[in-house]
C-alpha atoms as a PDB file:
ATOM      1  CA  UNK A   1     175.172 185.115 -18.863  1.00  0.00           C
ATOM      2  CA  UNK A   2     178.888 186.096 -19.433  1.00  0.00           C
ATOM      3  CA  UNK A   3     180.980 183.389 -20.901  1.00  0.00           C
ATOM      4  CA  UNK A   4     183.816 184.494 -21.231  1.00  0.00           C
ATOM      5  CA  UNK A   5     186.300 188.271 -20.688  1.00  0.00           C
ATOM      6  CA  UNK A   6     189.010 189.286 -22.824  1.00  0.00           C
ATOM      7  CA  UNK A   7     191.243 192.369 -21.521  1.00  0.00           C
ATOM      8  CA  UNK A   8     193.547 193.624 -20.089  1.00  0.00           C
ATOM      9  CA  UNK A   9     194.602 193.260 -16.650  1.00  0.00           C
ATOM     10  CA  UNK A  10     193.880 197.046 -14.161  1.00  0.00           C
ATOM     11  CA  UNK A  11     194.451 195.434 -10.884  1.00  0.00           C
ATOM     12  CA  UNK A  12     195.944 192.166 -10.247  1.00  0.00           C
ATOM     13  CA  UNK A  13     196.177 190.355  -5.796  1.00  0.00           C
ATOM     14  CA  UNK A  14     195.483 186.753  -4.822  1.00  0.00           C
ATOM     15  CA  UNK A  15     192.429 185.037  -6.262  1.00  0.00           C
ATOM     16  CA  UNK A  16     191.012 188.547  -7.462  1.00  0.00           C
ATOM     17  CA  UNK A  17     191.538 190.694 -10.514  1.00  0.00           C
ATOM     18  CA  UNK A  18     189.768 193.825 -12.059  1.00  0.00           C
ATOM     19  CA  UNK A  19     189.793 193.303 -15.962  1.00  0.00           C
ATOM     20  CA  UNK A  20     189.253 196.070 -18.625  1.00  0.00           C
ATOM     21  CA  UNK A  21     187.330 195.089 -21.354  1.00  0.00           C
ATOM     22  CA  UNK A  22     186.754 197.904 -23.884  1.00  0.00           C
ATOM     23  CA  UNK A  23     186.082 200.749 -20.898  1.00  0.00           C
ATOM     24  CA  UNK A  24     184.282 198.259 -18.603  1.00  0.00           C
ATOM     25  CA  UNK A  25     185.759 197.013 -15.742  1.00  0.00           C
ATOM     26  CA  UNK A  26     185.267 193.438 -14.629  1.00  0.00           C
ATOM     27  CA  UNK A  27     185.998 192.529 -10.614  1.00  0.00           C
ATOM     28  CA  UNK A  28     186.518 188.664 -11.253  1.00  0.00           C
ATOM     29  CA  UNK A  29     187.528 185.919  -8.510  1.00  0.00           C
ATOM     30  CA  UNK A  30     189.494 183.060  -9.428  1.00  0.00           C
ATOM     31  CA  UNK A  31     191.480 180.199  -8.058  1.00  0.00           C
ATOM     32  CA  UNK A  32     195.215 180.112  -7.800  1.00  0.00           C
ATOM     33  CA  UNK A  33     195.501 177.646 -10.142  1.00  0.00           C
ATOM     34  CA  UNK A  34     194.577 179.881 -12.779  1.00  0.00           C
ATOM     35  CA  UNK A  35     195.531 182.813 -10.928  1.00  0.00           C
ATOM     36  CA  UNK A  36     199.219 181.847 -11.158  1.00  0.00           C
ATOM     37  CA  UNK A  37     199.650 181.446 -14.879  1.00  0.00           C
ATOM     38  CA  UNK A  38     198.114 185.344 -15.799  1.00  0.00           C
ATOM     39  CA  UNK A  39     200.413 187.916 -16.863  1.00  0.00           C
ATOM     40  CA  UNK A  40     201.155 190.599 -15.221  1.00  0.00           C
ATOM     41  CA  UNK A  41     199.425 194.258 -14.807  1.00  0.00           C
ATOM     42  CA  UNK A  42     198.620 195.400 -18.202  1.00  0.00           C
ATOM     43  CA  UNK A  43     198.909 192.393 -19.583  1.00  0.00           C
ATOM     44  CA  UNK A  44     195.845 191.170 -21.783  1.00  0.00           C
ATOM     45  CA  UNK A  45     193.975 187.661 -21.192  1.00  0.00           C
ATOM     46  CA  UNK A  46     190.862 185.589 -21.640  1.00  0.00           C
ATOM     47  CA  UNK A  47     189.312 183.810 -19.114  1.00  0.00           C
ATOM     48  CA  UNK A  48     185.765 181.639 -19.561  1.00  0.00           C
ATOM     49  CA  UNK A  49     183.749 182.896 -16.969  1.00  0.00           C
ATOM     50  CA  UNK A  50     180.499 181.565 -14.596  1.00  0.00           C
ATOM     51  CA  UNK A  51     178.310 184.688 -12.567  1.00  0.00           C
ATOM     52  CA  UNK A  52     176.789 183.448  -9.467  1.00  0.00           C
ATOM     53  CA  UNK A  53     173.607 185.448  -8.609  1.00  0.00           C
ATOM     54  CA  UNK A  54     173.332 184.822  -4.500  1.00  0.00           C
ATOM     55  CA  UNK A  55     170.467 185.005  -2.620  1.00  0.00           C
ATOM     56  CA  UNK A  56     170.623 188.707  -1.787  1.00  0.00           C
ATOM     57  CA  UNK A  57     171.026 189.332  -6.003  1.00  0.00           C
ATOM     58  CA  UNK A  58     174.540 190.294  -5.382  1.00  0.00           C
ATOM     59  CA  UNK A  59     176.674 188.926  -8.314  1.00  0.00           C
ATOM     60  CA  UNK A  60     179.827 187.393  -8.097  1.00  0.00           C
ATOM     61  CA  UNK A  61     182.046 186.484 -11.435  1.00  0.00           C
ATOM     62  CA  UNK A  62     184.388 183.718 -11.472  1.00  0.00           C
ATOM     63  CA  UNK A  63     186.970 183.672 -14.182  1.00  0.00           C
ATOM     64  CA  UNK A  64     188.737 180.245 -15.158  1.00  0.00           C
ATOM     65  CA  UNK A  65     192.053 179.396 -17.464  1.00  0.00           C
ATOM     66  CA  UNK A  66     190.863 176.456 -18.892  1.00  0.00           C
ATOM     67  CA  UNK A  67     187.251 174.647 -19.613  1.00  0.00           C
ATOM     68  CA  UNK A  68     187.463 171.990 -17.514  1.00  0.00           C
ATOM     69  CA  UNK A  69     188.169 174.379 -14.354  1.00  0.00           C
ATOM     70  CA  UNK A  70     185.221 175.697 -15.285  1.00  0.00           C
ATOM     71  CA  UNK A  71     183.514 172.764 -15.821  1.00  0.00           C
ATOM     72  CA  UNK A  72     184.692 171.041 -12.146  1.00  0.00           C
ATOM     73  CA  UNK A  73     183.780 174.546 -10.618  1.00  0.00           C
ATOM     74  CA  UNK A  74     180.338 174.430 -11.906  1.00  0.00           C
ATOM     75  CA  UNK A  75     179.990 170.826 -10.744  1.00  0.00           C
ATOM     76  CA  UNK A  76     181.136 171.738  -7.286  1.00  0.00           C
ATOM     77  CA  UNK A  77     178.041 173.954  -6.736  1.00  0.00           C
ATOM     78  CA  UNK A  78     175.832 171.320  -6.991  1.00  0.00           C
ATOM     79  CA  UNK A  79     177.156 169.327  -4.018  1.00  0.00           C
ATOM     80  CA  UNK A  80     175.239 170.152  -1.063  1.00  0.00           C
ATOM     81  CA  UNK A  81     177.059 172.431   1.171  1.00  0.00           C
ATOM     82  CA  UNK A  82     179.813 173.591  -1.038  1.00  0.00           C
ATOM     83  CA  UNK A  83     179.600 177.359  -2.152  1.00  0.00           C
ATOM     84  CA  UNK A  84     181.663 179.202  -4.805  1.00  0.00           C
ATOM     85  CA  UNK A  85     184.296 180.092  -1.600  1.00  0.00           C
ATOM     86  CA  UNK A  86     184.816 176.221  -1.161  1.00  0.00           C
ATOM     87  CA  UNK A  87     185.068 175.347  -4.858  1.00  0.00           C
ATOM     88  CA  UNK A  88     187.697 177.942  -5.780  1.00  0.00           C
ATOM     89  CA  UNK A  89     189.546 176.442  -2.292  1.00  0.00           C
ATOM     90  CA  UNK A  90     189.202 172.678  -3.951  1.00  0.00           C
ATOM     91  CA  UNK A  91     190.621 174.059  -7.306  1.00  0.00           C
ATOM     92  CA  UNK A  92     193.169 176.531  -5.616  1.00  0.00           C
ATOM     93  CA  UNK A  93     194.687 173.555  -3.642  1.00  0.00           C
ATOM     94  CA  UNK A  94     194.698 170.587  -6.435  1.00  0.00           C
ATOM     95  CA  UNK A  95     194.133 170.485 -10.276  1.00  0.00           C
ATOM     96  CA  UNK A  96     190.919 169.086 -11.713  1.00  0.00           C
ATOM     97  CA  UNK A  97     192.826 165.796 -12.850  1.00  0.00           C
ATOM     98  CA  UNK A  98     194.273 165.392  -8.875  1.00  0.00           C
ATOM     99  CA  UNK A  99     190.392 166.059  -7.688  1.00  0.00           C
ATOM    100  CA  UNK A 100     189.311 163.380 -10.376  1.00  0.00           C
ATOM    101  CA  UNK A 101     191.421 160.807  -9.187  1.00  0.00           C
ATOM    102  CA  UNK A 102     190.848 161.717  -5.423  1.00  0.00           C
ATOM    103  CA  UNK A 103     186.848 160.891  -5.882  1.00  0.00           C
ATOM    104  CA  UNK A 104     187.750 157.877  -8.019  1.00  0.00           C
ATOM    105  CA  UNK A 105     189.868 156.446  -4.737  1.00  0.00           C
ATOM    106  CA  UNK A 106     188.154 157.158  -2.446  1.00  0.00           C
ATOM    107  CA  UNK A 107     190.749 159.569  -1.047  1.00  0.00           C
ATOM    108  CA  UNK A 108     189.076 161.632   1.840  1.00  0.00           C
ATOM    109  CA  UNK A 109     192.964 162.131   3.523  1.00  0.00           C
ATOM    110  CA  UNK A 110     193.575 164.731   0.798  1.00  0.00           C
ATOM    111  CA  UNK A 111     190.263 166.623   0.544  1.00  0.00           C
ATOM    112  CA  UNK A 112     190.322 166.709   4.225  1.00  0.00           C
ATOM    113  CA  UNK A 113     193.999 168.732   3.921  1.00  0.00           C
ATOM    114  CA  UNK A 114     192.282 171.674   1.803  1.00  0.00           C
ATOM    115  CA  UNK A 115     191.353 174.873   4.270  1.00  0.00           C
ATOM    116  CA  UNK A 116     187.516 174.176   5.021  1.00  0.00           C
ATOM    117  CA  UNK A 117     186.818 170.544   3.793  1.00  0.00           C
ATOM    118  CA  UNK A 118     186.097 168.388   6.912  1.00  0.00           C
ATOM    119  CA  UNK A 119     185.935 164.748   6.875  1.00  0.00           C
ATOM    120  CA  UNK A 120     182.165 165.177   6.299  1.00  0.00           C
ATOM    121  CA  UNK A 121     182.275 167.350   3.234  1.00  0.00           C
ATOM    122  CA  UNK A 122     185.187 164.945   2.081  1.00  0.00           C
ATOM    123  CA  UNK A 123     183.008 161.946   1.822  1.00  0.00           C
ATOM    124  CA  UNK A 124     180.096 163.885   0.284  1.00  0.00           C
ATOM    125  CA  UNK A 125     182.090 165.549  -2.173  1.00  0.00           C
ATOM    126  CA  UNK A 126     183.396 162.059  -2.670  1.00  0.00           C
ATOM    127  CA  UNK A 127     179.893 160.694  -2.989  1.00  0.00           C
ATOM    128  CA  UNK A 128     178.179 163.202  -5.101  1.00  0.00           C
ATOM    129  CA  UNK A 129     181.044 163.702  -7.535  1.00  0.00           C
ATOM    130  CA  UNK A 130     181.823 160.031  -8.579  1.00  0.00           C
ATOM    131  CA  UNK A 131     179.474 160.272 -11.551  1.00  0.00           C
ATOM    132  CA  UNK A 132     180.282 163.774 -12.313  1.00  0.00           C
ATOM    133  CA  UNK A 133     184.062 163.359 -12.599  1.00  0.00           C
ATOM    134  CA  UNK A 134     184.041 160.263 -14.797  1.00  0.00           C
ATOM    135  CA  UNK A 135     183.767 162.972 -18.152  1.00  0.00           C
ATOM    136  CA  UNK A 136     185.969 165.597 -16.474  1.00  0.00           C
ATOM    137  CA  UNK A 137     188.367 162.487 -15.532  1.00  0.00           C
ATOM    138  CA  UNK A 138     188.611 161.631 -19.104  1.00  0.00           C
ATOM    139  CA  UNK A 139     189.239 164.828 -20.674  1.00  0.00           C
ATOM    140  CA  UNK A 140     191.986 166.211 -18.626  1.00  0.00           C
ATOM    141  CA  UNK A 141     194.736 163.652 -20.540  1.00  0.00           C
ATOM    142  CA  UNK A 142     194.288 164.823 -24.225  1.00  0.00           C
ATOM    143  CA  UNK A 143     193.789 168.615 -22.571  1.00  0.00           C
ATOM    144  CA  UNK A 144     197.249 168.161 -20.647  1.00  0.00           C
ATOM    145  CA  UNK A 145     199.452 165.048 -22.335  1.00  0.00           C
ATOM    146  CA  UNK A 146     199.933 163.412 -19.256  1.00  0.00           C
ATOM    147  CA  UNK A 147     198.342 161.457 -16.760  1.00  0.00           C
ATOM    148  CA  UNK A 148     197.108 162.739 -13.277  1.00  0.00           C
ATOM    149  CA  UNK A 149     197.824 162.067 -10.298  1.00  0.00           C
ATOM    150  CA  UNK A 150     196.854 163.531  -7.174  1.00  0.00           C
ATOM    151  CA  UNK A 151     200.155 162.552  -5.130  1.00  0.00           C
ATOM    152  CA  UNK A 152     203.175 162.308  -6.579  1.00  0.00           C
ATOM    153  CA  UNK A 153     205.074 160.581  -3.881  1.00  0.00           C
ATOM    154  CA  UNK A 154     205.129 157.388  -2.207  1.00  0.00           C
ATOM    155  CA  UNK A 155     201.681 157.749  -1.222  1.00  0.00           C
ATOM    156  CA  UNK A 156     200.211 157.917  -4.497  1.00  0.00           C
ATOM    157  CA  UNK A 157     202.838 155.748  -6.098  1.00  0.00           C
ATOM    158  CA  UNK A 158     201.567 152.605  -3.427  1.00  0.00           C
ATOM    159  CA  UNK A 159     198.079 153.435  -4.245  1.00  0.00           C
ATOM    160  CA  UNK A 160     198.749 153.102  -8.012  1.00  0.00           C
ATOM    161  CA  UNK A 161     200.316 149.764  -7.550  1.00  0.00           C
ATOM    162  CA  UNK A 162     197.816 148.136  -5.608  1.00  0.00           C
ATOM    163  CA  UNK A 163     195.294 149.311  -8.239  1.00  0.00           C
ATOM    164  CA  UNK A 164     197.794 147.587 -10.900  1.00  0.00           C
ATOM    165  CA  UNK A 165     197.157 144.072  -8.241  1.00  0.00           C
ATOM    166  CA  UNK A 166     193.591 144.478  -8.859  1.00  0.00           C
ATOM    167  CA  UNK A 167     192.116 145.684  -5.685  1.00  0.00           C
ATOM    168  CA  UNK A 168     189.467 148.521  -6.370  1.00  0.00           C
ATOM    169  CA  UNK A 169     190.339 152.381  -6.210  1.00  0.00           C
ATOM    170  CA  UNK A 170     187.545 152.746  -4.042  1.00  0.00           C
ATOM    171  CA  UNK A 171     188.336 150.162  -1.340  1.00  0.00           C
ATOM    172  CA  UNK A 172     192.545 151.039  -1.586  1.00  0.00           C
ATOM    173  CA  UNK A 173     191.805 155.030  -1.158  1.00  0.00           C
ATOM    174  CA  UNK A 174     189.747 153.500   2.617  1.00  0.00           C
ATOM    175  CA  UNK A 175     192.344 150.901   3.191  1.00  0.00           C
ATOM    176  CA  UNK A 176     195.253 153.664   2.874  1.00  0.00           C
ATOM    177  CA  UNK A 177     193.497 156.310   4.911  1.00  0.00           C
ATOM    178  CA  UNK A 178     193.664 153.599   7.980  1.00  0.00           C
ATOM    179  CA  UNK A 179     197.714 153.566   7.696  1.00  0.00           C
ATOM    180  CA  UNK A 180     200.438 155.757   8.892  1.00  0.00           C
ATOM    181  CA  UNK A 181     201.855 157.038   5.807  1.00  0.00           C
ATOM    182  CA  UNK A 182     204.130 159.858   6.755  1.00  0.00           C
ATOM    183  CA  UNK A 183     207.501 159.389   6.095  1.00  0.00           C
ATOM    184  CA  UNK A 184     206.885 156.047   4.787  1.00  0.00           C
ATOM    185  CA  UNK A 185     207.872 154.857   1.531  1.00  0.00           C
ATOM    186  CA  UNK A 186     205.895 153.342  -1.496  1.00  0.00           C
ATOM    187  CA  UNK A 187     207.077 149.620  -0.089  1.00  0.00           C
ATOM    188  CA  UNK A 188     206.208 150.471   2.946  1.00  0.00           C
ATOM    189  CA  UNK A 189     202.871 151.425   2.411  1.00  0.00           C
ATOM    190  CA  UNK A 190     201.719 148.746   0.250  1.00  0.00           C
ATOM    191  CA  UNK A 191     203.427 146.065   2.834  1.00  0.00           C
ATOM    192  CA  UNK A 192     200.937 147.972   5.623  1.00  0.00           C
ATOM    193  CA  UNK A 193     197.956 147.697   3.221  1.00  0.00           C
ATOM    194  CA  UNK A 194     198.495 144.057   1.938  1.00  0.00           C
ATOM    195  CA  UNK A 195     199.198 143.291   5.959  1.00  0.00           C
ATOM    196  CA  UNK A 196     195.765 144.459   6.420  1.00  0.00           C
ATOM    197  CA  UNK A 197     193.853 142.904   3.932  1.00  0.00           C
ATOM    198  CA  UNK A 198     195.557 139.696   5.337  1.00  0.00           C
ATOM    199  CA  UNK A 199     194.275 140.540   8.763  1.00  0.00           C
ATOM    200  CA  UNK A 200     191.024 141.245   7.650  1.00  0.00           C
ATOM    201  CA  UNK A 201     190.451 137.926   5.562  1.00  0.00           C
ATOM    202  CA  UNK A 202     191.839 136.229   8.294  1.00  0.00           C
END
């Protein structure tokens, strides 16, 4: 199994790069994340690696910037219908900490907006990946000094603060996917959610 490449960089176009490593050249995939913090052509670098042996014995190699990308990659493969294409898409489009805090809420809306994720895959991955992101969850703040978040904006920012009311990330990442949140602000948002809840207990 190869761990890990250090080389320098031959060839260098989205999501693929051919590596020299002392005469040998490694093709390696890898998602933008990573992708878009390399140096340039000639440049040297060190990437932890994962080979996936496919059915047919062709072998791919995956190269990753940092260990939990890795580690989230790896865990992707396990779900049931997500391939090595699919993973790199999940950890092109979001970080690992904006994945961990998408299972933890529930939040199918965002999975669903990365190229190939349906609803369905969205509430497997969402399934299958609870337990697995709870360790990968709680390394990614002393790896990166700050806190997650899959959303930035108002969207996130309402989910956040009914969390802080005491209402369960589960059960708010459902209860927001039910609103019309474009263009809306935090207040707005949480107004529509608590209106909800109110409807429902009533």
């Amino acid at each position: 199994m190869i761990g890990s490449l250090r080389g320098s960089i031959v060839e260098k176009q989205a999501g693929a790069l051919l590596i020299d490593c002392g005469g040998v050249g490694y093709e390696v995939a890898t998602p933008m994340s990573t992708f878009l913090n390399l140096p340039p052509v000639g440049g040297e670098v060190t990437l932890l690696t994962h080979l996936v042996v496919g059915q047919d014995n062709n072998q791919s190699l995956y190269g990753f910037r940092t260990s939990l990308e890795k580690q989230l990659f790896r865990s992707l493969l396990k779900v049931s219908g997500v391939g090595a294409k699919m993973a790199l898409a999940i950890l092109s489009a979001m970080s690992v900490g904006d994945f961990s805090r998408c299972v933890t809420y529930g939040d199918t809306a965002s999975l669903t907006r990365i190229p190939g994720v349906g609803k369905k895959t969205a509430e497997r991955l969402v399934v299958e990946m609870r337990d697995r992101v709870g360790a990968i969850g709680d390394a990614v703040a002393p790896e990166t000094g700050v806190r997650p978040a899959v959303d930035p904006g108002p969207r996130q920012e309402a989910m956040d603060a009914l969390v802080a009311l005491g209402y369960k990330p589960a059960e708010i990442g459902k209860l927001v996917d039910t609103l019309d949140t474009d263009g809306k602000t935090a207040e707005d948002i949480i107004r529509g959610a608590l209106k909800r809840v109110a409807e429902a207990a009533g």
